[in-house]
N, C-alpha and C. Protein backbone atom coordinates (compact mmCIF):
# COMPACT_ATOMS: atom_id res chain seq x y z
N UNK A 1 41.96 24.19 -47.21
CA UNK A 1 43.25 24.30 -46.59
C UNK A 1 43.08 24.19 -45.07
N UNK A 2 43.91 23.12 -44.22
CA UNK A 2 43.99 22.92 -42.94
C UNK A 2 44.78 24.05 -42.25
N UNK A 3 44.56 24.62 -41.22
CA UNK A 3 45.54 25.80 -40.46
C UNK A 3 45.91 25.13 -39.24
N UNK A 4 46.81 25.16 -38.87
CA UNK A 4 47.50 24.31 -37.67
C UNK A 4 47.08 25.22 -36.62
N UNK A 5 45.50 25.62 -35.89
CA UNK A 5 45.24 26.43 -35.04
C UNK A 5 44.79 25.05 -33.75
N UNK A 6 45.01 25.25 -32.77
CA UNK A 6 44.54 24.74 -31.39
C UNK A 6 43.31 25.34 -31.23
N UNK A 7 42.41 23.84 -30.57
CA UNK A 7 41.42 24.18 -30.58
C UNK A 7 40.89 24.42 -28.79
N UNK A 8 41.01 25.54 -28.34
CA UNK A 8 40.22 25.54 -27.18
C UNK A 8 39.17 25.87 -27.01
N UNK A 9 38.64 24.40 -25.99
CA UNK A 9 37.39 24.34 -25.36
C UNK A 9 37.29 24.13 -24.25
N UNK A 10 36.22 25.16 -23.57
CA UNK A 10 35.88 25.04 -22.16
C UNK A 10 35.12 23.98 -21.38
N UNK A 11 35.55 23.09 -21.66
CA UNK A 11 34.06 21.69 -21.56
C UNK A 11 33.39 21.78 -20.25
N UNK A 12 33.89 22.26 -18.43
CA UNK A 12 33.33 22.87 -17.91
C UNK A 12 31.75 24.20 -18.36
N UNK A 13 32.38 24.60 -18.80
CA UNK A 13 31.29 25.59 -19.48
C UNK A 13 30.03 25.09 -20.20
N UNK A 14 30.56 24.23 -21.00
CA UNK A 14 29.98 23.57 -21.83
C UNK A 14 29.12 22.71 -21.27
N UNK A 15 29.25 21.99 -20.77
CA UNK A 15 28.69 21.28 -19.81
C UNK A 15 27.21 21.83 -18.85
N UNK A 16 27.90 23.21 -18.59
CA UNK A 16 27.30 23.42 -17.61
C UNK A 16 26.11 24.35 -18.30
N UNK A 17 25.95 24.64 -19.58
CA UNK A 17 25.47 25.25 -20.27
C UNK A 17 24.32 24.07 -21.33
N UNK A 18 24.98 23.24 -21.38
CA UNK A 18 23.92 21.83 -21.52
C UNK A 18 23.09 21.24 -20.68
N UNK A 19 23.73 21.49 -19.87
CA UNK A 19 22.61 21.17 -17.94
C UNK A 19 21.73 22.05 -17.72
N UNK A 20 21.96 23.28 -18.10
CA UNK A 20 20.94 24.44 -18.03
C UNK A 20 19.78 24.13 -19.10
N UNK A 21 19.56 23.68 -20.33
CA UNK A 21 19.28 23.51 -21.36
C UNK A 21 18.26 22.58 -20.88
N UNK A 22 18.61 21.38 -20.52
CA UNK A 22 18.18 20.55 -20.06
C UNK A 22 17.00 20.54 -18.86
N UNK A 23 17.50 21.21 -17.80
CA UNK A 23 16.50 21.38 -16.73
C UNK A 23 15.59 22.60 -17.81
N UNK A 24 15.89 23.28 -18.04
CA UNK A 24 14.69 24.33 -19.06
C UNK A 24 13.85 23.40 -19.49
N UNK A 25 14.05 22.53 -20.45
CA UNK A 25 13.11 22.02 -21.11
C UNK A 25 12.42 20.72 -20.13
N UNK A 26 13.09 20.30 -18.91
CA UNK A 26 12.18 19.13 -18.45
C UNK A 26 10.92 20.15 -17.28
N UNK A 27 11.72 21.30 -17.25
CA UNK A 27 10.74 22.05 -16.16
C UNK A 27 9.59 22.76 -17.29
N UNK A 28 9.77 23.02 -18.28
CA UNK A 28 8.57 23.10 -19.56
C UNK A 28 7.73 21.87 -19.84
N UNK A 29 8.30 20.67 -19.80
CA UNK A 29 7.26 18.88 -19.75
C UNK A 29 6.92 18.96 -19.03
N UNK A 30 7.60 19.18 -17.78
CA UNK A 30 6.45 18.73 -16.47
C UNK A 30 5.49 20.12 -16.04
N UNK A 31 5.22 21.05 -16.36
CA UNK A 31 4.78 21.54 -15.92
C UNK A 31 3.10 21.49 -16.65
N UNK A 32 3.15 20.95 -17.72
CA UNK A 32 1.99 20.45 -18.63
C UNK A 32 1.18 18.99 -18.10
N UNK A 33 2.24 18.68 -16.91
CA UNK A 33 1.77 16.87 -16.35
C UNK A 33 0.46 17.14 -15.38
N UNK A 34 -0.02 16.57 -15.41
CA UNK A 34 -1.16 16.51 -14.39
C UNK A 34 -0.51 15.30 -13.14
N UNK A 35 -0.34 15.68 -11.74
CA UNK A 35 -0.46 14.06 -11.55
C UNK A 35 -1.44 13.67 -10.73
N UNK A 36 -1.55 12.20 -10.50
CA UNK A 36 -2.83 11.50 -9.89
C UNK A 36 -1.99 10.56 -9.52
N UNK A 37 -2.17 10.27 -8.15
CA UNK A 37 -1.57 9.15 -7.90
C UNK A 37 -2.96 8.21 -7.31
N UNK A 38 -3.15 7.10 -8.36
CA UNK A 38 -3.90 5.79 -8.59
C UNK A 38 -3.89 5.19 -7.39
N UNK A 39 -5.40 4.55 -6.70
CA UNK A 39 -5.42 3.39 -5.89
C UNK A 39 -6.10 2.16 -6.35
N UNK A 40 -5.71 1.14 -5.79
CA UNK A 40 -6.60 0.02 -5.57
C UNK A 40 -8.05 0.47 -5.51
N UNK A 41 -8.35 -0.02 -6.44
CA UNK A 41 -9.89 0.28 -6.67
C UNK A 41 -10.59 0.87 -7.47
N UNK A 42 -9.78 1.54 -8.16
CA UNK A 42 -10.07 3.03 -9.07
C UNK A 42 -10.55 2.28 -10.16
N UNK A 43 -11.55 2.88 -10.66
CA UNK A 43 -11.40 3.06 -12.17
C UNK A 43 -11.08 3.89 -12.85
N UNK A 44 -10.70 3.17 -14.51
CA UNK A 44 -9.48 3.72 -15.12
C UNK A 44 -10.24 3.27 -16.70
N UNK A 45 -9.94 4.45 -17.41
CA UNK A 45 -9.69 4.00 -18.65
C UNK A 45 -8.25 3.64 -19.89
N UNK A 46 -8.39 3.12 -20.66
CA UNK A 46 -7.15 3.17 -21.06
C UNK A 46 -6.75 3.62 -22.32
N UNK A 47 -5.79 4.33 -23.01
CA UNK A 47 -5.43 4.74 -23.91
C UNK A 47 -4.86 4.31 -24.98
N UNK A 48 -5.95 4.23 -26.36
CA UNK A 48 -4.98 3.22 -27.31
C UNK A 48 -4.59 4.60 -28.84
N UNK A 49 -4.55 6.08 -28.41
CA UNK A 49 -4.51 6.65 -29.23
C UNK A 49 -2.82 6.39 -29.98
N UNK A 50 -2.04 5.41 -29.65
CA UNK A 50 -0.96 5.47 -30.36
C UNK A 50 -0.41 3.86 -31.26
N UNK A 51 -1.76 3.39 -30.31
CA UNK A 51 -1.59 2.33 -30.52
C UNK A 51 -2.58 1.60 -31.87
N UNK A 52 -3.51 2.51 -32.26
CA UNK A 52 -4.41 1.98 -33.37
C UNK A 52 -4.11 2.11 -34.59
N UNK A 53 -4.23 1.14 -35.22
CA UNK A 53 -3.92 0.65 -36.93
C UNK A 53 -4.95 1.39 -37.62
N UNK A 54 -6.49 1.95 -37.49
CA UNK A 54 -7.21 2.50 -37.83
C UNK A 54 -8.10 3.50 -36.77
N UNK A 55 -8.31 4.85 -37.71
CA UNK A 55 -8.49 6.30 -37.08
C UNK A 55 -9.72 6.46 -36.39
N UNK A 56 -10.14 5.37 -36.78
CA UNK A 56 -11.77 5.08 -36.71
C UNK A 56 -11.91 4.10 -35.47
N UNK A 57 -11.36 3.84 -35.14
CA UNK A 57 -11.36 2.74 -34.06
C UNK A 57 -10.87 3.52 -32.41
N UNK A 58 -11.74 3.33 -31.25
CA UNK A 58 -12.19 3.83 -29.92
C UNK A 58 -10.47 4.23 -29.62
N UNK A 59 -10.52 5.91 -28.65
CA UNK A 59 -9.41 6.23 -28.18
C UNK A 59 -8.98 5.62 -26.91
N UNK A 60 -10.11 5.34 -26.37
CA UNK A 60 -9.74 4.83 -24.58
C UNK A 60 -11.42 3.56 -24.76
N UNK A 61 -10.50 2.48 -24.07
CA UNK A 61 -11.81 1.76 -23.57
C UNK A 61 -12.06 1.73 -22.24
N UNK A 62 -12.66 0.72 -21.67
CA UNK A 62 -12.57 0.87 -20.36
C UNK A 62 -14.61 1.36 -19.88
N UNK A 63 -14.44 1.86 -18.41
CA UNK A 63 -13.34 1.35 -17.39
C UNK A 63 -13.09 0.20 -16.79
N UNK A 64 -11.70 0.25 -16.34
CA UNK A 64 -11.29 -1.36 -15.62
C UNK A 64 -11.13 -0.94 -14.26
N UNK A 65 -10.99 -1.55 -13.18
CA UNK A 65 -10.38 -1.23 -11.78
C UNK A 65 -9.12 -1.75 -12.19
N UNK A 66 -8.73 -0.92 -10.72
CA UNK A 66 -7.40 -1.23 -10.58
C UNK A 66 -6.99 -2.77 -9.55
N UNK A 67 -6.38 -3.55 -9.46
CA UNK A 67 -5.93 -4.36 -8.69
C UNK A 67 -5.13 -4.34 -7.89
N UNK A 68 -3.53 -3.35 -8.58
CA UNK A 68 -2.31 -3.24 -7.69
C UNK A 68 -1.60 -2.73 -8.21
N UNK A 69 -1.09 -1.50 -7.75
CA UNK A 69 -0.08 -0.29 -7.83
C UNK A 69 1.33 -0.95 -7.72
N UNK A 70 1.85 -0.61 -8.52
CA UNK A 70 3.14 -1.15 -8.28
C UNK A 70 4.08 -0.13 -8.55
N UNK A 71 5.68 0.05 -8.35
CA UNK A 71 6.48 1.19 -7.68
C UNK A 71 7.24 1.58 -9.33
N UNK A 72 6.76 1.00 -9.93
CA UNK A 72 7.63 1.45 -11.18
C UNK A 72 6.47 1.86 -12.16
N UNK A 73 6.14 2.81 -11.47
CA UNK A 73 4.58 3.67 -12.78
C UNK A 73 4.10 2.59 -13.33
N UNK A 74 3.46 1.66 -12.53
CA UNK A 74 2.51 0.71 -13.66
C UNK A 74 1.49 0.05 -12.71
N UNK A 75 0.56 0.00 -13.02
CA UNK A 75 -0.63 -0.51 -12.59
C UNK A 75 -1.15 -1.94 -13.05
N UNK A 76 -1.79 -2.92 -12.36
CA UNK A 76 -2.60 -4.37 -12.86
C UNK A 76 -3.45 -4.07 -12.64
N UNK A 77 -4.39 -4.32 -13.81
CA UNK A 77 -5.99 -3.82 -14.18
C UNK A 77 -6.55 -5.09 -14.42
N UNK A 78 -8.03 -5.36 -14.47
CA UNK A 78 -8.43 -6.45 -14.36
C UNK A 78 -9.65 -6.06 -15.63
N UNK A 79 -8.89 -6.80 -16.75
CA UNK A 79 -9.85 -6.27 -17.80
C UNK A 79 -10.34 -8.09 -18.21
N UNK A 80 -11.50 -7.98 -17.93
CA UNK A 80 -12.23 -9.17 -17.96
C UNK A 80 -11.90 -10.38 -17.17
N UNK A 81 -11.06 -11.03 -17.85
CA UNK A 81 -10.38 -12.15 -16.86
C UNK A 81 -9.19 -12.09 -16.76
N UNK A 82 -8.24 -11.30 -17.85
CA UNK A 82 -7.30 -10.95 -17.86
C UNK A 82 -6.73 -10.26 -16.87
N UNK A 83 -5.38 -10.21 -16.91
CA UNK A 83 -5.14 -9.16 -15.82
C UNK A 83 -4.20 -8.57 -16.46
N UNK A 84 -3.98 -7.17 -16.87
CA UNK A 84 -3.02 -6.72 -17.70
C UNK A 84 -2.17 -5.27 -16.73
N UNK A 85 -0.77 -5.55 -17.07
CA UNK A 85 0.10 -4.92 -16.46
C UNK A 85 0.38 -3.32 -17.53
N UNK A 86 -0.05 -2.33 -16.86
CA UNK A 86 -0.37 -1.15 -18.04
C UNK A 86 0.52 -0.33 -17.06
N UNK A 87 1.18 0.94 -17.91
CA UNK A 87 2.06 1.72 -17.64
C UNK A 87 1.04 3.17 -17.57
N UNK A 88 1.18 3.97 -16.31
CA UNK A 88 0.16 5.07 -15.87
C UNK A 88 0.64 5.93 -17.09
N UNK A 89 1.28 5.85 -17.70
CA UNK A 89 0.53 7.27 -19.21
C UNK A 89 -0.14 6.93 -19.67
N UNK A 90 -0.32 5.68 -19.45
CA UNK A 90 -1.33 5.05 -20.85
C UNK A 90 -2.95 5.27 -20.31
N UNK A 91 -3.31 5.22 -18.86
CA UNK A 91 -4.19 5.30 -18.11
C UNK A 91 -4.91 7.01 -18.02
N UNK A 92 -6.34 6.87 -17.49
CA UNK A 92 -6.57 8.28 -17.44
C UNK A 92 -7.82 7.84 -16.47
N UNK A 93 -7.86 8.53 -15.30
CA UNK A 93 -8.49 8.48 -14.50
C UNK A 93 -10.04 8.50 -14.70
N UNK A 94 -10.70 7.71 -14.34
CA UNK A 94 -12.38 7.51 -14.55
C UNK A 94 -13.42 8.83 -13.66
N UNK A 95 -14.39 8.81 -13.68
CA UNK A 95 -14.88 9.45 -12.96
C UNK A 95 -16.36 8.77 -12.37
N UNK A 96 -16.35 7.29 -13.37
CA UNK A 96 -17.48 6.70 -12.41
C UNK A 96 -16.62 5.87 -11.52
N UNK A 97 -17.66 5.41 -10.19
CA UNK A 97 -17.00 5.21 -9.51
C UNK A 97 -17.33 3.57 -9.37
N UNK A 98 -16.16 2.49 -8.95
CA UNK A 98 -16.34 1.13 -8.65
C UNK A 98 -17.21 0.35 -8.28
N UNK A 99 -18.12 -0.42 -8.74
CA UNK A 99 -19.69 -0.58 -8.02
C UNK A 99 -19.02 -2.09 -7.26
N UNK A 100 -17.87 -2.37 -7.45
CA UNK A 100 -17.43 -3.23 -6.39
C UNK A 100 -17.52 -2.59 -4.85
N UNK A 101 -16.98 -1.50 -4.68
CA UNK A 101 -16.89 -0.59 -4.05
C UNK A 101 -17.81 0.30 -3.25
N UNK A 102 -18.83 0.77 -4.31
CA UNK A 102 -20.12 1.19 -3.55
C UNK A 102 -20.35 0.95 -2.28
N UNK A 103 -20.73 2.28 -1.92
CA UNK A 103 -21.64 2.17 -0.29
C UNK A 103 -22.33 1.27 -0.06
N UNK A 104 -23.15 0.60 0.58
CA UNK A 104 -24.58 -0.23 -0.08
C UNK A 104 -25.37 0.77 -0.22
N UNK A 105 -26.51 0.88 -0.32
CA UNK A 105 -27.47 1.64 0.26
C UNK A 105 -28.72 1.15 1.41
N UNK A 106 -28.85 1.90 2.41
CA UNK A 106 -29.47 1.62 3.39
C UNK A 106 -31.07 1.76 3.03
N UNK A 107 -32.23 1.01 3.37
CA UNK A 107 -33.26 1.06 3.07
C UNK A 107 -33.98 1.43 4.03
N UNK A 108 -34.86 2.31 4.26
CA UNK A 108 -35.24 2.23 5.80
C UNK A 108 -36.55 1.04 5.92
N UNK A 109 -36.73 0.56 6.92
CA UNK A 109 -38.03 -0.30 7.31
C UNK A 109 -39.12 0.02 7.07
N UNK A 110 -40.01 -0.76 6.58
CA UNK A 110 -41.29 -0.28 6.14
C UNK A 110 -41.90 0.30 7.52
């Protein structure tokens, strides 16, 4: 049975009670983020844990350098001859370092 009652809603309220909701849970994601902001030069490994057809097959390969930072979270990596345009979640910072890059090393004179 239908009752001919009016339905009031505060959609102000409502609203503003969904916005609250919202910043809660993005200030709970980010606070789990690490960030790194990537240069030219870096090495990087890359992440294929979502991307593999089998369980058995490598989580990150790598490392590649970096080539060029670009302004929309994505990086050009130079994986062999290729040059592949990868999005920084997918990336995870290396810890060896670029032997493009390297100091030289100085020898002293006999």
């Amino acid at each position: 049975m239908f009752l001919n009652i009016p339905l009031v809603a505060d959609i102000l309220t409502l609203t503003q009670h969904r916005q609250a909701l919202v910043n809660k849970r993005l200030l709970r994601a980010n606070s789990r983020r690490s960030s790194h902001d990537f240069r030219v030069g870096e090495m990087v490994f890359v992440n294929h844990y979502n991307l593999r057809a089998n369980k058995l097959e490598k989580i990150r390969t790598g490392p590649y350098p970096i080539i060029q930072v670009h302004t929309n979270n994505t990086v050009t990596l130079q994986r062999g001859q290729v040059h592949e345009r990868i999005n920084i979640r997918r990336l995870t910072p290396s810890q060896i370092p670029n032997p493009a890059q390297a100091a030289p090393v100085l020898q002293a004179p006999p």
